[in-house]
C-alpha atoms as a PDB file:
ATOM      1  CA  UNK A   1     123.137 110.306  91.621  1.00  0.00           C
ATOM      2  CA  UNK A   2     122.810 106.623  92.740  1.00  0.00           C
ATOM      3  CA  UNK A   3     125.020 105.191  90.524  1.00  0.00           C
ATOM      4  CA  UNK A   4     128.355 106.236  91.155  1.00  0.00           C
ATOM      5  CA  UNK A   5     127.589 106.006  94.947  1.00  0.00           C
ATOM      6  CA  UNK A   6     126.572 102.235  94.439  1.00  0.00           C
ATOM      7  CA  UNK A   7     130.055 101.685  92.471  1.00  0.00           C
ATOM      8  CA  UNK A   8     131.477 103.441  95.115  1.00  0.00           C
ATOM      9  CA  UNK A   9     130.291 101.052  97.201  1.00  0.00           C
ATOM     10  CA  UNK A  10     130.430  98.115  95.399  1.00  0.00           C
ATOM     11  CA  UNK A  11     134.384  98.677  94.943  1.00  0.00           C
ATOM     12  CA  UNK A  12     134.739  98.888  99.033  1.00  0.00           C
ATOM     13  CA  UNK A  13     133.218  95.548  98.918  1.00  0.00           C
ATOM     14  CA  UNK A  14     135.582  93.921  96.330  1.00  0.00           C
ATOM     15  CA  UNK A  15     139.001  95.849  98.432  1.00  0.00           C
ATOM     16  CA  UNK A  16     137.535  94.274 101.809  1.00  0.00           C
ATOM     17  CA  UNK A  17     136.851  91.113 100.318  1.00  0.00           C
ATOM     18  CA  UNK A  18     139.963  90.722  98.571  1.00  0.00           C
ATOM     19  CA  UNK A  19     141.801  92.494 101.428  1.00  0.00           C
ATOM     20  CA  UNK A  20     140.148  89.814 103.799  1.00  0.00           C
ATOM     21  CA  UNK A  21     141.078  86.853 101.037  1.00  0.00           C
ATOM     22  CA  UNK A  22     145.022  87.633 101.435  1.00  0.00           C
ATOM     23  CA  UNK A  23     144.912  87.581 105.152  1.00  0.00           C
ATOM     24  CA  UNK A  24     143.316  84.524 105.342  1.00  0.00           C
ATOM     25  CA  UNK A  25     145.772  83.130 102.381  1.00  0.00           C
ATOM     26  CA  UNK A  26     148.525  84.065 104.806  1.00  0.00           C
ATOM     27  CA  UNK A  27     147.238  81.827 107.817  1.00  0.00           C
ATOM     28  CA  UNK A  28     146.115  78.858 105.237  1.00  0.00           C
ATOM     29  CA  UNK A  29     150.300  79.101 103.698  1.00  0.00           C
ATOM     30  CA  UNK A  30     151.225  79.453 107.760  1.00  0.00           C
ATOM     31  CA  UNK A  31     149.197  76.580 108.668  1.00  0.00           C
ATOM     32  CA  UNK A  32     149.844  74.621 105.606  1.00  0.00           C
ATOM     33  CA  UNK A  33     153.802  75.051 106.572  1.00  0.00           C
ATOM     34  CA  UNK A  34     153.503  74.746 110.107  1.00  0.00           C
ATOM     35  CA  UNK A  35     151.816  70.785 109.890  1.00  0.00           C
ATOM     36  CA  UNK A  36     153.852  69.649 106.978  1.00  0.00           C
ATOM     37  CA  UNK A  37     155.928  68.087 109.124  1.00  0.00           C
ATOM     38  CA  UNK A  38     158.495  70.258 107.104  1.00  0.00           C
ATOM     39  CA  UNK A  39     159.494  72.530 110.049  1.00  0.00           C
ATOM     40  CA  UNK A  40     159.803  71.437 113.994  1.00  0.00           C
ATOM     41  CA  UNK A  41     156.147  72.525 115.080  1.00  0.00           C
ATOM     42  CA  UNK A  42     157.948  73.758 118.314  1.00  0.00           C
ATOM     43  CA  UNK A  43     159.528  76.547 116.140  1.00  0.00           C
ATOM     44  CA  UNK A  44     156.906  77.240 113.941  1.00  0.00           C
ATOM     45  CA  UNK A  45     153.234  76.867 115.591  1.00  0.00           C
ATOM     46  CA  UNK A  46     150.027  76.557 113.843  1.00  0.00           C
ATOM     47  CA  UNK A  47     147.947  80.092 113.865  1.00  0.00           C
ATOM     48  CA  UNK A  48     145.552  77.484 116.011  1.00  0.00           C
ATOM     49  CA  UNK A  49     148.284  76.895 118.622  1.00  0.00           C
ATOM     50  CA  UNK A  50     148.574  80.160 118.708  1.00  0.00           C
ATOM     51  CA  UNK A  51     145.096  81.283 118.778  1.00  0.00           C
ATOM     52  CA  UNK A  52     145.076  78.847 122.322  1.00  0.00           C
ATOM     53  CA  UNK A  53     148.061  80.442 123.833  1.00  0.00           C
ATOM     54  CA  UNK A  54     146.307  83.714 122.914  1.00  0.00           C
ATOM     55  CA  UNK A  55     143.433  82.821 124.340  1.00  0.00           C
ATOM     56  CA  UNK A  56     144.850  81.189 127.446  1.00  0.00           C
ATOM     57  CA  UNK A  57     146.830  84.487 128.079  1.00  0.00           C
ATOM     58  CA  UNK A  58     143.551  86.611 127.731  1.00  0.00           C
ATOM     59  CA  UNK A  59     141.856  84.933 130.091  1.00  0.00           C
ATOM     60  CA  UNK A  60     144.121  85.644 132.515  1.00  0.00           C
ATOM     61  CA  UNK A  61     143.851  89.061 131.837  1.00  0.00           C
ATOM     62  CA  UNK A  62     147.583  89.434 131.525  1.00  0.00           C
ATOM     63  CA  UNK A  63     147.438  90.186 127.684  1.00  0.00           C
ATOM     64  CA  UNK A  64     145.037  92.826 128.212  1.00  0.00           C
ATOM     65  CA  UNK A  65     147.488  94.258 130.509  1.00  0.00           C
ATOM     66  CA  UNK A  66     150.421  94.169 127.743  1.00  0.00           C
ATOM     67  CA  UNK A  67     148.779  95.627 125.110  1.00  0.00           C
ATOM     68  CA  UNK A  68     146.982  98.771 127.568  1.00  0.00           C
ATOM     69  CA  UNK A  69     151.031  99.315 128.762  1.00  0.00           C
ATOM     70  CA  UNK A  70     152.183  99.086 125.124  1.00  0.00           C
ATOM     71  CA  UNK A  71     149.146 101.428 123.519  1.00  0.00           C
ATOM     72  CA  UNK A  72     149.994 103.759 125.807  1.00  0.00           C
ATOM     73  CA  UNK A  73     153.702 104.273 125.753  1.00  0.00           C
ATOM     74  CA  UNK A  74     153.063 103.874 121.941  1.00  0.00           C
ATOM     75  CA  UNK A  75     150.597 106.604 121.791  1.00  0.00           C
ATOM     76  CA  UNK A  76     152.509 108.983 123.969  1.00  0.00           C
ATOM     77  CA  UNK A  77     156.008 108.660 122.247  1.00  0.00           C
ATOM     78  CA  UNK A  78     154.296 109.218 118.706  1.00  0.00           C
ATOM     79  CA  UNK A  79     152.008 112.013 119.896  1.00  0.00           C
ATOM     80  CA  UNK A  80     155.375 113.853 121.459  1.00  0.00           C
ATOM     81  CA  UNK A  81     157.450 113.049 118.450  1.00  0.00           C
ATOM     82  CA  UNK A  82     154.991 114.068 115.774  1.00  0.00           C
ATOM     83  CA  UNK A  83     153.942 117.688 117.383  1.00  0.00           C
ATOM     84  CA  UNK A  84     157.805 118.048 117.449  1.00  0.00           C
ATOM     85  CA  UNK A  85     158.371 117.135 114.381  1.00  0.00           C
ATOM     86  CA  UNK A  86     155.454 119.354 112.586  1.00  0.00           C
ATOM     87  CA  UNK A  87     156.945 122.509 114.677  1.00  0.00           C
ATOM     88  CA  UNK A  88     160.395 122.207 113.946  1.00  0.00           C
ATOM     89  CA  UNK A  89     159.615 121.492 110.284  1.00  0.00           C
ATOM     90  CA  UNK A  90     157.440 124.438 109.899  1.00  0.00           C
ATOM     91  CA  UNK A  91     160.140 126.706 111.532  1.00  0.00           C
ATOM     92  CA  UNK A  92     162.967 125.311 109.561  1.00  0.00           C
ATOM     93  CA  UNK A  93     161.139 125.463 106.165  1.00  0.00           C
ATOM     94  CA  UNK A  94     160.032 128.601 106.710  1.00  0.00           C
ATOM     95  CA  UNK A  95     163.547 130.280 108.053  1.00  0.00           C
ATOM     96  CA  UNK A  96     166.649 129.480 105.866  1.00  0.00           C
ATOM     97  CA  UNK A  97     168.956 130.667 109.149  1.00  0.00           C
ATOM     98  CA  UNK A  98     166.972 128.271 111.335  1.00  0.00           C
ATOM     99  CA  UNK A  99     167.385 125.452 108.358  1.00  0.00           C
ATOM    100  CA  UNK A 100     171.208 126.643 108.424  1.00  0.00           C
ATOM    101  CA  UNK A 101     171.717 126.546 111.825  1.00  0.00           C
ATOM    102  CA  UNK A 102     169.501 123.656 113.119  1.00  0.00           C
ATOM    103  CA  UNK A 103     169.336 121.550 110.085  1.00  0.00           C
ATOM    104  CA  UNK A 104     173.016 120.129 109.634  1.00  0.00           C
ATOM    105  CA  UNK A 105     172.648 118.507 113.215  1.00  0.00           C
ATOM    106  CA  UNK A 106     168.914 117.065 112.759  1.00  0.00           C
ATOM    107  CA  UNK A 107     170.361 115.773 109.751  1.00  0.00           C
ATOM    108  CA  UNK A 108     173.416 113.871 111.593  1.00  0.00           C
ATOM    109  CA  UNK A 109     170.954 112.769 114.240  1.00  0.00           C
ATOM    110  CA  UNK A 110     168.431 111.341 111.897  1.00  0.00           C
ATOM    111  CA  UNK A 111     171.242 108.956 111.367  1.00  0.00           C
ATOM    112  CA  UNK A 112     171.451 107.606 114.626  1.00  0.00           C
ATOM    113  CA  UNK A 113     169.645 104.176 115.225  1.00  0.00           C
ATOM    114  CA  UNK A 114     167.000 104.284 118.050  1.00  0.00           C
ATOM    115  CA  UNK A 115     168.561 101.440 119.375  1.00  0.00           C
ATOM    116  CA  UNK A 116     171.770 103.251 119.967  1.00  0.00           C
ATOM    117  CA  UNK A 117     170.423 105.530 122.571  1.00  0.00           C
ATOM    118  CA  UNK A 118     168.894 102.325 124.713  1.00  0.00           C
ATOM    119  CA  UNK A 119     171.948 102.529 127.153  1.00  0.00           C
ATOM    120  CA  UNK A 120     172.214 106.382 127.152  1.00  0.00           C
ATOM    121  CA  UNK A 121     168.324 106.859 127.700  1.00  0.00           C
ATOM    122  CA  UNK A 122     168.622 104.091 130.463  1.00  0.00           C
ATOM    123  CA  UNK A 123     171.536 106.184 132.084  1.00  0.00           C
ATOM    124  CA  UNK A 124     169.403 109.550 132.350  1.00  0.00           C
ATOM    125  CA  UNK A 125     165.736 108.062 132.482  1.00  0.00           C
ATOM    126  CA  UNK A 126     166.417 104.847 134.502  1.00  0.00           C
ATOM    127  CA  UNK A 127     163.942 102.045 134.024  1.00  0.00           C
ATOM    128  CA  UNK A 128     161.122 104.265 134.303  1.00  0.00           C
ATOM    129  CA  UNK A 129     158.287 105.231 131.360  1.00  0.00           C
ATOM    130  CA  UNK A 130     160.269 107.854 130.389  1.00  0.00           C
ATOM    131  CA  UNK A 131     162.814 106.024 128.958  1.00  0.00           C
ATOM    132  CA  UNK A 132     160.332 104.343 127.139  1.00  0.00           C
ATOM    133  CA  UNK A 133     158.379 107.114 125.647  1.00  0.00           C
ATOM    134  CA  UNK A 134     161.455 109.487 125.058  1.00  0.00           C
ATOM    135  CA  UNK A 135     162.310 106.324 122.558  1.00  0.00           C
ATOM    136  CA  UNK A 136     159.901 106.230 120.485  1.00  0.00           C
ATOM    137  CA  UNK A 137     159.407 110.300 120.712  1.00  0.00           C
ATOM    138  CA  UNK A 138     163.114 110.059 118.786  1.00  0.00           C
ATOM    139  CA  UNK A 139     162.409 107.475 116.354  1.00  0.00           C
ATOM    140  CA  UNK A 140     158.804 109.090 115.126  1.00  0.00           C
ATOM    141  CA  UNK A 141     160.276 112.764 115.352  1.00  0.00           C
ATOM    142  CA  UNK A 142     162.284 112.352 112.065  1.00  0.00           C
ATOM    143  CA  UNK A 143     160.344 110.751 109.609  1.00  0.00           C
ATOM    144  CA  UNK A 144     157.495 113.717 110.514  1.00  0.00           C
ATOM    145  CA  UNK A 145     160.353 116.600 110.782  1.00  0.00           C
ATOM    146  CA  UNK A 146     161.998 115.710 106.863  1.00  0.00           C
ATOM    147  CA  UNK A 147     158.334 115.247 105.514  1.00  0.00           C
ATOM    148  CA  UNK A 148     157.125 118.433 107.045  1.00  0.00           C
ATOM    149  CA  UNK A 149     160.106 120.560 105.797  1.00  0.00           C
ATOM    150  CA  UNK A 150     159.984 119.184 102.538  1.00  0.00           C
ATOM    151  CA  UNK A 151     156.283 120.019 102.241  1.00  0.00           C
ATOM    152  CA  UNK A 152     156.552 123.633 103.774  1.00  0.00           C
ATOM    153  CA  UNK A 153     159.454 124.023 101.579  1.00  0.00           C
ATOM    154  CA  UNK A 154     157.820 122.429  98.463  1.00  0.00           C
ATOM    155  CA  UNK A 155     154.299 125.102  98.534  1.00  0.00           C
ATOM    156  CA  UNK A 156     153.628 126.486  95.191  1.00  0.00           C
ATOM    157  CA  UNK A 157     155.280 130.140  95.250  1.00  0.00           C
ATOM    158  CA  UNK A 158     151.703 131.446  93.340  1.00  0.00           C
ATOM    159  CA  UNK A 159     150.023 130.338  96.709  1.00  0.00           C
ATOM    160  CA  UNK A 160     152.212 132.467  98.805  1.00  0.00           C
ATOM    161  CA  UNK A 161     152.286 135.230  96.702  1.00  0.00           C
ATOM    162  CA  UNK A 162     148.769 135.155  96.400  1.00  0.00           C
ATOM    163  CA  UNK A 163     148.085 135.315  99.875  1.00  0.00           C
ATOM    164  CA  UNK A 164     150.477 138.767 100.474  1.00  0.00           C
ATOM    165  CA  UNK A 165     148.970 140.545  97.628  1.00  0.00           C
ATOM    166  CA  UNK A 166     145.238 139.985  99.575  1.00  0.00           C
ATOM    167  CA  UNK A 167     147.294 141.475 102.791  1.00  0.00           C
ATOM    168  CA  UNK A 168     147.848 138.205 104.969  1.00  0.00           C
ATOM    169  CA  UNK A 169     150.375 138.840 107.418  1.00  0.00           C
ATOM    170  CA  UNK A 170     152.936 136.213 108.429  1.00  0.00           C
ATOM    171  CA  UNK A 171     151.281 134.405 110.500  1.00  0.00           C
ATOM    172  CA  UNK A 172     147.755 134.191 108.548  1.00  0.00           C
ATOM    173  CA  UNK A 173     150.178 133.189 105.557  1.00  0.00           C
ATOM    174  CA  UNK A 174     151.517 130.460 107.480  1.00  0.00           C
ATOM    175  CA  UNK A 175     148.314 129.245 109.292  1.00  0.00           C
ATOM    176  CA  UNK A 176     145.979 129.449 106.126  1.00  0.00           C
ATOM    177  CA  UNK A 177     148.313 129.038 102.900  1.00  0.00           C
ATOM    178  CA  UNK A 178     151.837 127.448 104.246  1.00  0.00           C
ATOM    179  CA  UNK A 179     150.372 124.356 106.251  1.00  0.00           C
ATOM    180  CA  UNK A 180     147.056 123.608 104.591  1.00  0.00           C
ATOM    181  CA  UNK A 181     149.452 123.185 101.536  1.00  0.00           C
ATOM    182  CA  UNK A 182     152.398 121.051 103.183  1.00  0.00           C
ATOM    183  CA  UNK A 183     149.143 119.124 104.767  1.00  0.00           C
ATOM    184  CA  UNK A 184     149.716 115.730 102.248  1.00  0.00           C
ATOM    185  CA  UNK A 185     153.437 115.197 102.984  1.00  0.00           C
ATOM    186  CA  UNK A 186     153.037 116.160 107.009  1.00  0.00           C
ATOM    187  CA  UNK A 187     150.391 113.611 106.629  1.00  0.00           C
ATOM    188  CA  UNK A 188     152.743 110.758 104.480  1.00  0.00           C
ATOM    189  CA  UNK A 189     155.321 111.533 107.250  1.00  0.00           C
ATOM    190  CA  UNK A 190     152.796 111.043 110.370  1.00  0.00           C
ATOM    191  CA  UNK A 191     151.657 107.754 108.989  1.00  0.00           C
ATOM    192  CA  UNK A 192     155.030 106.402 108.372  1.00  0.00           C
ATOM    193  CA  UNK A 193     156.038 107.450 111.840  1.00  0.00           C
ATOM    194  CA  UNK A 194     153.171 105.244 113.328  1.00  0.00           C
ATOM    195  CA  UNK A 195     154.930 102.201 111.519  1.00  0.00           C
ATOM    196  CA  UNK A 196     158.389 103.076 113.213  1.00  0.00           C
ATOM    197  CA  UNK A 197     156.669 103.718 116.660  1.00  0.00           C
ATOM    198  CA  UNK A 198     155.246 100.325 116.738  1.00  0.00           C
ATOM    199  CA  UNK A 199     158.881  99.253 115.626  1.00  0.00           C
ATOM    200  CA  UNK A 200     160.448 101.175 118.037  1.00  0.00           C
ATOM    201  CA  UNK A 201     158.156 100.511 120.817  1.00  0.00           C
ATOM    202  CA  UNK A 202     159.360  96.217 120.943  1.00  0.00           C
ATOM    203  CA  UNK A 203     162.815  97.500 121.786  1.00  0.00           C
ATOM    204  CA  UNK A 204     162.147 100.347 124.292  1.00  0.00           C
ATOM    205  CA  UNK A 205     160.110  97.395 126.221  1.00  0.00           C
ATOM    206  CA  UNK A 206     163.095  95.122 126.093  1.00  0.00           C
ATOM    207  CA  UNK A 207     164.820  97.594 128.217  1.00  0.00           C
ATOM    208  CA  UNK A 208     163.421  97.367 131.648  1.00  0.00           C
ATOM    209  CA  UNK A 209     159.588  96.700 131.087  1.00  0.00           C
ATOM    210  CA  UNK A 210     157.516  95.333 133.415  1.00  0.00           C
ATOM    211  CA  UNK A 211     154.611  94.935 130.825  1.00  0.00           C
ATOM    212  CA  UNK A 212     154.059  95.131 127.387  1.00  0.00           C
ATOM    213  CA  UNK A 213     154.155  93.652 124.331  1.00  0.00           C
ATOM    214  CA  UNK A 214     157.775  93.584 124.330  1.00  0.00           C
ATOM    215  CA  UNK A 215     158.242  92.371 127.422  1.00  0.00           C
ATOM    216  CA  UNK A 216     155.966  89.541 126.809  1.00  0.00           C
ATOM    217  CA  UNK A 217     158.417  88.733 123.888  1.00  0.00           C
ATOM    218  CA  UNK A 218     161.175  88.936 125.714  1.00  0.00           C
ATOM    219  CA  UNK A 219     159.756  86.434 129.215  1.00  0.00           C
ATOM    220  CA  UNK A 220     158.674  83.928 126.558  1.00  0.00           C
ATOM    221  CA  UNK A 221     162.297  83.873 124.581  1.00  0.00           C
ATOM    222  CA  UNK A 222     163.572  83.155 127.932  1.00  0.00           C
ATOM    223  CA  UNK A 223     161.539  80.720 129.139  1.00  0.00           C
ATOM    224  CA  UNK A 224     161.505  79.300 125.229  1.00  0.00           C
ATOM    225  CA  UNK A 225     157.821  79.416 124.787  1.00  0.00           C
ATOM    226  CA  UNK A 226     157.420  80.625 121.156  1.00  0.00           C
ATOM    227  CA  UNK A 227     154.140  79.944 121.278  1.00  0.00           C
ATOM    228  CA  UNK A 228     153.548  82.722 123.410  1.00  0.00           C
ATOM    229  CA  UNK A 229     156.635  84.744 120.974  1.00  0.00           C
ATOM    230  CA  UNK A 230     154.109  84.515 117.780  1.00  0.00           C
ATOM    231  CA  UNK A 231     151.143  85.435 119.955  1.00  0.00           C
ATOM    232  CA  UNK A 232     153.207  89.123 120.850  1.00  0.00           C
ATOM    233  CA  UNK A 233     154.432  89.461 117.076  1.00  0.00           C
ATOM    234  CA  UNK A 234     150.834  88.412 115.478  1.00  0.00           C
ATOM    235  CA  UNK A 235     148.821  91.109 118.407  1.00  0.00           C
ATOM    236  CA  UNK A 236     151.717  93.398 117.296  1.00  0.00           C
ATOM    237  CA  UNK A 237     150.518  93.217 113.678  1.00  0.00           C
ATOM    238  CA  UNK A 238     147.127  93.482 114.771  1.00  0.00           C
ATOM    239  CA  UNK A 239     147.776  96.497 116.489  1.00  0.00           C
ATOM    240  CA  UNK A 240     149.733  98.083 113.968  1.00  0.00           C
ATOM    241  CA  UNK A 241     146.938  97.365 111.043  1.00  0.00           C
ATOM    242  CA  UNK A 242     144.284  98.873 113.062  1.00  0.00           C
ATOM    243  CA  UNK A 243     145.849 102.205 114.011  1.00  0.00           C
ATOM    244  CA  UNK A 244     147.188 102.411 110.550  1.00  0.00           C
ATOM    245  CA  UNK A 245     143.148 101.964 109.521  1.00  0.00           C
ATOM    246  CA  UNK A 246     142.147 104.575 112.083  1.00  0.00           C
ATOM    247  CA  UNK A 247     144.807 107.087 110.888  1.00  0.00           C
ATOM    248  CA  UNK A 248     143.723 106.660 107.358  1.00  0.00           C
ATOM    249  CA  UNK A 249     139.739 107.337 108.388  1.00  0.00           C
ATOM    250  CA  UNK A 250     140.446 109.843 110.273  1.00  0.00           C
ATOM    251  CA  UNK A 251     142.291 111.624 107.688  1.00  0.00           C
ATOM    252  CA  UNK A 252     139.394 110.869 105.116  1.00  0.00           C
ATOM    253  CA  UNK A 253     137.192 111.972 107.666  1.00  0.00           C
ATOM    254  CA  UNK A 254     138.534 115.429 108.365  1.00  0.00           C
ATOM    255  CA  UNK A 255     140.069 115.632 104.958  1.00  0.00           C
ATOM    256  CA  UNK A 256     137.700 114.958 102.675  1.00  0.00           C
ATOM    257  CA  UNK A 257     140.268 116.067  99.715  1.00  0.00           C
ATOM    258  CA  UNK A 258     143.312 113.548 100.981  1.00  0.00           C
ATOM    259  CA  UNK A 259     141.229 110.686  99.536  1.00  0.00           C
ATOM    260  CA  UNK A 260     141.064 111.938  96.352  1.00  0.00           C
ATOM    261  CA  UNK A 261     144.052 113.174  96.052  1.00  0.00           C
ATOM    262  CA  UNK A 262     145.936 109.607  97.095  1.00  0.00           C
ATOM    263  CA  UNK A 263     143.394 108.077  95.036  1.00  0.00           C
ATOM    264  CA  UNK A 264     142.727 110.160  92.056  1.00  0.00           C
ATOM    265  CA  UNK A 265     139.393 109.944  92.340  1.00  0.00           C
END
């Protein structure tokens, strides 16, 4: 029983390390670029330059403060947009007069760039958080919606069948057949969504933030420091691979199955 648990573990060694090998590929290339002498080092700094400015910034405590305002409006805005995405795709895949009724217009909003509503959100929220949050709510409610209808729509007939020939009632049916089943592409939809939100979330700070990541952006375009521009985009990233990592093992972790299943093994 040792054996395939030490290949287990010997191929999370080899994905880290070769994981860890292209990220620090990508910072050699940038650094390689940036003192060429090939490119103004004004518009492109060194990752080391911008590892200072980081630092400098951190000290100060005024990063911290950026990316606590930008977590949070993040992590509101997704958890809003998600729970109304999984409802309203459960309801419409399960009803075909809710999907006829209610579908035809989610479908014409899903169309509508996030950044389109900026001035309207502005006019009925103001400047406050929850123009911010309502934002990112929209932009992560879609991609979890069409993924969840899809997948309640998509469940294996047999299942359902199944299920009302051992007596389940609607609502067992729907709780213990429909949504473990649709679980994998409510899942693929969530974890797309956290991509957009971190998108999403840069533009709903250029509109009236105090603080945030965006905001930071946006004070050091103005005052031309990119320095300070790559240090936003490059904690941005850093943000955005970490909560992707935390989604994924917390998946694995309460769904043992998922793994092998986007794995095959």
């Amino acid at each position: 029983m040792k054996a395939p648990s030490i290949r287990k573990d010997t191929r999370r060694v080899r994905s880290a390390a070769i994981s860890a090998a292209g990220i620090g590929g990508f910072f050699l290339l940038w650094h390689l670029i940036a003192t060429s002498g090939l490119v103004d080092p004004v518009m492109l700094p060194s990752p080391a330059e911008v590892f200072r400015s980081a630092f400098a910034i951190a000290k100060t405590g005024e990063l911290q403060g950026h990316i606590r305002a930008s977590v949070f409006r993040m992590a509101l805005g997704y958890a809003a947009g998600s729970g109304m995405g999984i409802l309203l795709g459960v309801l419409l895949g399960r009803s075909t007069f809710l999907e006829s009724l209610v579908g035809p217009i989610l479908q014409m909003a899903r169309a509508i760039p996030p950044l389109a509503l900026v001035p309207l959100i502005i006019f009925w929220f103001g400047i406050n958080e929850g123009a911010k949050v309502s934002l990112i709510a929209w932009a992560t409610f879609f991609p979890v919606w069409i993924n969840t209808l899809l997948g309640v729509k998509g469940v294996n007939p047999l299942f359902i069948r199944a299920g009302q020939s051992l007596g389940a009632r609607r609502g067992t049916l729907l709780l213990k057949v429909v949504i473990p089943a649709a679980l994998a592409p409510i899942f693929s939809g969530m974890r797309v969504a956290l991509s957009i939100s971190f998108t999403v979330l840069v533009a709903a700070e250029l509109a009236g933030a105090l603080a945030g990541l965006g905001y930071l952006i946006q004070m050091s375009a103005l005052s031309f420091r990119v320095d300070t521009i790559f240090v936003g985009i490059v904690v941005l990233a850093i943000l955005g691979f970490i909560a992707d990592t935390l989604f994924m093992m917390l998946l694995y972790w309460l769904f043992p199955w998922y793994r092998s299943e986007q794995t095959g093994k």
